[in-house]
PDB file of N, CA and C in Angstrom:
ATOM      1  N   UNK A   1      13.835 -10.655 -16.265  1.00  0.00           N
ATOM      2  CA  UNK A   1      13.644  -9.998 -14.988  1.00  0.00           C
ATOM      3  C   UNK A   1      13.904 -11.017 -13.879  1.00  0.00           C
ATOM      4  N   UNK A   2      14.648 -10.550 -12.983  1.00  0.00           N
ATOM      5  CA  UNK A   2      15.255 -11.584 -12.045  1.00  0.00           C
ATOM      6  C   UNK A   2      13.355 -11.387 -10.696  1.00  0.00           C
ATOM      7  N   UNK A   3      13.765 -12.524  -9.903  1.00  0.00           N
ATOM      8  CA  UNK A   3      12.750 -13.133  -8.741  1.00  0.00           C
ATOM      9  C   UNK A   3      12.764 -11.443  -8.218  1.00  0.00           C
ATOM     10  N   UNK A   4      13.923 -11.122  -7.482  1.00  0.00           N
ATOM     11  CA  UNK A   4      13.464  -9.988  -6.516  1.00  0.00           C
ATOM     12  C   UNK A   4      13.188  -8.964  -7.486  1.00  0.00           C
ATOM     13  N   UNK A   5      13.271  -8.718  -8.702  1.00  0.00           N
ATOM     14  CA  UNK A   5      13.138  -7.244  -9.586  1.00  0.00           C
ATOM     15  C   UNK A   5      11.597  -7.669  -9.753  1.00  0.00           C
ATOM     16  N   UNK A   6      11.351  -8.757  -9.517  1.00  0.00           N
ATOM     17  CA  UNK A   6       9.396  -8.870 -10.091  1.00  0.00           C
ATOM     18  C   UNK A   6       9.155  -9.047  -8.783  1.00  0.00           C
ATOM     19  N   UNK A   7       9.345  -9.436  -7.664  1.00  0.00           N
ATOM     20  CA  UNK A   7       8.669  -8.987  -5.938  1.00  0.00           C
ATOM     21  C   UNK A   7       8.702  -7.565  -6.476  1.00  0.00           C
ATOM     22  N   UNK A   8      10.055  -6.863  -6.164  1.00  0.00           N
ATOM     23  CA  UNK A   8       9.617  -5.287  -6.187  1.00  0.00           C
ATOM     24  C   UNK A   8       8.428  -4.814  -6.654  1.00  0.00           C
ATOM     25  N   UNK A   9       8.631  -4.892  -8.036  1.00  0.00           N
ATOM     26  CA  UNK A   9       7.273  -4.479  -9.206  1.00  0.00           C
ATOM     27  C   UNK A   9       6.380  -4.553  -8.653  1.00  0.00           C
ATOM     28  N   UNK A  10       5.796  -6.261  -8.052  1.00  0.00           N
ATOM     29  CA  UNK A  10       4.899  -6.799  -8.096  1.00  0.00           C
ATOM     30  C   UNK A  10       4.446  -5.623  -6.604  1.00  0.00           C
ATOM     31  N   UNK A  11       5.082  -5.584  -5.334  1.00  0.00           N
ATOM     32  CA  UNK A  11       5.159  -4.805  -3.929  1.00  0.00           C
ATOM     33  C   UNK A  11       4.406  -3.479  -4.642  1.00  0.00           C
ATOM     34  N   UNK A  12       4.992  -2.665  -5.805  1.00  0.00           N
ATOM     35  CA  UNK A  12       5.405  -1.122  -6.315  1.00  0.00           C
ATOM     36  C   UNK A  12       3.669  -1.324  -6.737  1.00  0.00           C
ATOM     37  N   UNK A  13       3.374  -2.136  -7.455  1.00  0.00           N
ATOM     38  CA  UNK A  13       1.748  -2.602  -8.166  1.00  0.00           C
ATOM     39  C   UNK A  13       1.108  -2.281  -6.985  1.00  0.00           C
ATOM     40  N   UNK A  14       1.331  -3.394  -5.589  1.00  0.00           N
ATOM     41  CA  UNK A  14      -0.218  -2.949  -4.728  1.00  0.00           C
ATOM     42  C   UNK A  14      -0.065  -2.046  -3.789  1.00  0.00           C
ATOM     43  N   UNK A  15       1.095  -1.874  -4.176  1.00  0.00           N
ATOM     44  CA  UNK A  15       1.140   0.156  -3.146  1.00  0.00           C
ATOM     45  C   UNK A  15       0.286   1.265  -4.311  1.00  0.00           C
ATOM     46  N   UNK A  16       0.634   1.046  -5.127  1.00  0.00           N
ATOM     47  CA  UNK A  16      -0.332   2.263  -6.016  1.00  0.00           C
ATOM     48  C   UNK A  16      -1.578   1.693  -5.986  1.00  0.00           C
ATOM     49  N   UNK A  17      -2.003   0.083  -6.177  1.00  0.00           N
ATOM     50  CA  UNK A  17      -3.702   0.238  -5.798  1.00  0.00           C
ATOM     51  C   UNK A  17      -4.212   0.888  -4.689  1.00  0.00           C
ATOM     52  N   UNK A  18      -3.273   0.252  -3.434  1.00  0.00           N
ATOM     53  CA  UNK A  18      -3.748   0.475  -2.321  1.00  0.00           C
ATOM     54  C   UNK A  18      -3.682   2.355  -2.297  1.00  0.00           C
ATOM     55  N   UNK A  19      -3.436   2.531  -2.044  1.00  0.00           N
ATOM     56  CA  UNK A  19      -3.236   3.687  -2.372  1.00  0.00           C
ATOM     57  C   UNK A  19      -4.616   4.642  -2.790  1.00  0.00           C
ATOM     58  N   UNK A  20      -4.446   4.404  -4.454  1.00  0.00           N
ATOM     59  CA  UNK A  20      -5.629   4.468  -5.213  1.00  0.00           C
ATOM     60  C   UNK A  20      -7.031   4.041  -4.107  1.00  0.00           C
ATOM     61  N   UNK A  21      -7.339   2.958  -3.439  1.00  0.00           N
ATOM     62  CA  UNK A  21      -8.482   2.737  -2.905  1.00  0.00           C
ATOM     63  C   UNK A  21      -8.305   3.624  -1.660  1.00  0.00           C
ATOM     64  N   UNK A  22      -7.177   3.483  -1.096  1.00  0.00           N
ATOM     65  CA  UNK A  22      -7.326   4.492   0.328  1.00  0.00           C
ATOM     66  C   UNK A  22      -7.920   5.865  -0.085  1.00  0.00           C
ATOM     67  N   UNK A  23      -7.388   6.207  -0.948  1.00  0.00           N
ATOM     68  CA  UNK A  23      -8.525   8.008  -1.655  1.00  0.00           C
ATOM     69  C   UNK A  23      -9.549   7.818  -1.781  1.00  0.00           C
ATOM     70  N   UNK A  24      -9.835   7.011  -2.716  1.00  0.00           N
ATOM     71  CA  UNK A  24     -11.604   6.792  -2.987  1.00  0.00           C
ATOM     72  C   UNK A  24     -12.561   6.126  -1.557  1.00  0.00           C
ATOM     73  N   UNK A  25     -11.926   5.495  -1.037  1.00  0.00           N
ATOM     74  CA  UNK A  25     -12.870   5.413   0.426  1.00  0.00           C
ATOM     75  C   UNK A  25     -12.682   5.979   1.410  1.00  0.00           C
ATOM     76  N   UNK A  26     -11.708   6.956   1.485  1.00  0.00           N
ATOM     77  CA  UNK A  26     -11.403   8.221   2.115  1.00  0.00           C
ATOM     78  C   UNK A  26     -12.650   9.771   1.419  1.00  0.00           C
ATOM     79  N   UNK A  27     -12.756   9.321   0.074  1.00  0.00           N
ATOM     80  CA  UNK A  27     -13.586  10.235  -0.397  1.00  0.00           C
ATOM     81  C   UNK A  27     -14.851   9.984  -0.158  1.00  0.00           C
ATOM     82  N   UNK A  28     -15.236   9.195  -0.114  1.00  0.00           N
ATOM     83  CA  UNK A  28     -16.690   8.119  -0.427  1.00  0.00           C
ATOM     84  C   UNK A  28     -17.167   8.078   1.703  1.00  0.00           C
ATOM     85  N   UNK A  29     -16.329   7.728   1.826  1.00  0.00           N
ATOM     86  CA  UNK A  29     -16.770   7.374   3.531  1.00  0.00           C
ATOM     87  C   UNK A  29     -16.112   8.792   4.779  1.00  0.00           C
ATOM     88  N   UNK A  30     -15.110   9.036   4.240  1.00  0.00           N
ATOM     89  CA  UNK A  30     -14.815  10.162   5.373  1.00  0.00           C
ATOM     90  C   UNK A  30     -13.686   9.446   6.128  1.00  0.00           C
ATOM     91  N   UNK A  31     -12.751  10.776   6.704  1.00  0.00           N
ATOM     92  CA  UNK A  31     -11.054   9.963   6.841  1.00  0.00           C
ATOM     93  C   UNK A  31     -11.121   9.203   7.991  1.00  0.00           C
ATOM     94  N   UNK A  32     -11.956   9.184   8.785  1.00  0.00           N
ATOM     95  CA  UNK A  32     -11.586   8.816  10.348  1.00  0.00           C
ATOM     96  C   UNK A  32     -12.957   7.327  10.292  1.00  0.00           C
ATOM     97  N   UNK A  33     -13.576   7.026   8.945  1.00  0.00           N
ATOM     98  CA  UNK A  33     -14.376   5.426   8.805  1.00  0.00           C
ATOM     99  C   UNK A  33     -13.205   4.330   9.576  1.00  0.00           C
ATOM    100  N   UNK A  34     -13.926   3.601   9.732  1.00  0.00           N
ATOM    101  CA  UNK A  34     -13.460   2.247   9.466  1.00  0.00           C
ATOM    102  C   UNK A  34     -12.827   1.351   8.856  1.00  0.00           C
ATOM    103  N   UNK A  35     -13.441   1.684   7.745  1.00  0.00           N
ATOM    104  CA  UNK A  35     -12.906   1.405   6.006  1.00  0.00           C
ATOM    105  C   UNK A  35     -11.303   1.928   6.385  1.00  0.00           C
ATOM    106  N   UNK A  36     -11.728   3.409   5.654  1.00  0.00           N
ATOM    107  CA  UNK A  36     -10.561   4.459   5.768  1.00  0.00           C
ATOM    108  C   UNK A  36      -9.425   3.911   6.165  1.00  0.00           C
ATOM    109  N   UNK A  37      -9.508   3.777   7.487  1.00  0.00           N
ATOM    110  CA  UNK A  37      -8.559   3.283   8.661  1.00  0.00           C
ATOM    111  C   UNK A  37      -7.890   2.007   8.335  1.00  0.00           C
ATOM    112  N   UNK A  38      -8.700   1.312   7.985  1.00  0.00           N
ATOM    113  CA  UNK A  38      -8.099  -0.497   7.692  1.00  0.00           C
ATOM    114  C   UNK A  38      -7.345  -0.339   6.484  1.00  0.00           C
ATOM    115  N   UNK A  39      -7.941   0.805   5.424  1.00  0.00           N
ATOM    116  CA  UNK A  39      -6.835   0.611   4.055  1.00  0.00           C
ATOM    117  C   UNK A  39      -5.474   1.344   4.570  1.00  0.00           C
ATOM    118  N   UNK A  40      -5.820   2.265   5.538  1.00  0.00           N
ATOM    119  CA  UNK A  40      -4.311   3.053   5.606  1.00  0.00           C
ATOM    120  C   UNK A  40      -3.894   2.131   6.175  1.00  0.00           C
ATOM    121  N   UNK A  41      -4.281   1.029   7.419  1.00  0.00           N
ATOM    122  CA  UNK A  41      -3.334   0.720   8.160  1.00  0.00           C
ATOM    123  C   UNK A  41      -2.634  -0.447   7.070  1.00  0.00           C
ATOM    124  N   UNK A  42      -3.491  -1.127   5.836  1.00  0.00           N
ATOM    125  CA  UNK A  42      -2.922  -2.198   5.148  1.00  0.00           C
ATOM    126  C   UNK A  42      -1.840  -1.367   4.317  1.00  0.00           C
ATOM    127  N   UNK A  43      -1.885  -0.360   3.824  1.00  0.00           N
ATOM    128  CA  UNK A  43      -0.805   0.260   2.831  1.00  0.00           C
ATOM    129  C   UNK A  43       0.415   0.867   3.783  1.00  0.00           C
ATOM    130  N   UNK A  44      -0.027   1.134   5.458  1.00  0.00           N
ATOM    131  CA  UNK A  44       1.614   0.701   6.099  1.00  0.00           C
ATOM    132  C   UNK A  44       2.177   0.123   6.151  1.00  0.00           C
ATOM    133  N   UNK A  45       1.575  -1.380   6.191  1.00  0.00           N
ATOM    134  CA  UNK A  45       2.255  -2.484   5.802  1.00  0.00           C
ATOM    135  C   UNK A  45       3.618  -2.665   4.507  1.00  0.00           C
ATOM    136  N   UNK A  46       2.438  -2.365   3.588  1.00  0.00           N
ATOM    137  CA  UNK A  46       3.306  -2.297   2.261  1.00  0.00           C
ATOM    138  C   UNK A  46       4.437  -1.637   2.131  1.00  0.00           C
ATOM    139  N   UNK A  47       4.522  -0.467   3.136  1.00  0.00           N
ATOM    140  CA  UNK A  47       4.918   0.604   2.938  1.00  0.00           C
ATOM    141  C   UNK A  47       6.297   0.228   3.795  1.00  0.00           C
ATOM    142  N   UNK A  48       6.174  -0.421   5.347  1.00  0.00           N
ATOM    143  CA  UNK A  48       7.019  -1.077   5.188  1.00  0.00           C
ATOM    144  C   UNK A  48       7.844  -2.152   5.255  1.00  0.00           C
ATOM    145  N   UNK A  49       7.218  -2.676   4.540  1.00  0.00           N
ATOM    146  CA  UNK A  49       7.885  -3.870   3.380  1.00  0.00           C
ATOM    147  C   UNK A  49       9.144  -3.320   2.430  1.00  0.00           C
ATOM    148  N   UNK A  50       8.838  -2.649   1.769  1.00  0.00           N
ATOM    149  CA  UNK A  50       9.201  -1.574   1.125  1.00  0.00           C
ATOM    150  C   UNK A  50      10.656  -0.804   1.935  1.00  0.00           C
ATOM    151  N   UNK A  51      10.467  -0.172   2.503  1.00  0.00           N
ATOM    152  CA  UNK A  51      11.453  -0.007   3.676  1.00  0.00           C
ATOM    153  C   UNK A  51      12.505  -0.759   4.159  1.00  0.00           C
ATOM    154  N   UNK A  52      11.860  -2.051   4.990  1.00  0.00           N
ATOM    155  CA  UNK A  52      12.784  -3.164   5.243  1.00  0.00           C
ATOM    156  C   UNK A  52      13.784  -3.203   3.893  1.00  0.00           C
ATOM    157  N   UNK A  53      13.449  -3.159   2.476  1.00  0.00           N
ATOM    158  CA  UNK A  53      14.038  -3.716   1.760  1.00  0.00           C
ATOM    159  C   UNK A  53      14.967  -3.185   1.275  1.00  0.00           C
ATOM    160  N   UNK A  54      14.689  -1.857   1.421  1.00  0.00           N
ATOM    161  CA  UNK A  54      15.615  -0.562   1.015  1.00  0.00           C
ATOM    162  C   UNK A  54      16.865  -0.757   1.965  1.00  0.00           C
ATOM    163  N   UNK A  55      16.419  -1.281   3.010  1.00  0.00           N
ATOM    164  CA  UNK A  55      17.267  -0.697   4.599  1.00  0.00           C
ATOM    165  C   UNK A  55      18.455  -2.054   4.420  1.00  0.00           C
ATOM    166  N   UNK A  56      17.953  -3.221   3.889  1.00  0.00           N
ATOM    167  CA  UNK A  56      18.835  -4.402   3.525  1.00  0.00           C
ATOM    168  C   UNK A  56      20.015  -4.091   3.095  1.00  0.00           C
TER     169      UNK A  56
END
């Protein structure tokens, strides 16, 4: 597996955690928390990261 095919993966990995946790503290706390808010705004990030890379 080449350097950028394991970034990807590795990017593809903490978008589905993040993800995964944005539901459960979306479930647990309610959409408009604090919490809530900080995981969505970290999985935009990811998200685009992701993007940029596509757009390359």
């Amino acid at each position: 597996m080449e350097k950028n095919e394991w970034n990807n993966s590795l990017l593809l990995e903490c978008i589905k955690e993040k993800k995964e946790k944005l539901i459960e503290v979306a479930d647990h706390k309610g959409l408009t928390s604090k919490e809530t808010v900080k995981c969505s705004q970290e999985l935009d990030v990811l998200l685009n990261l992701v993007q940029r890379q596509v757009s390359l």
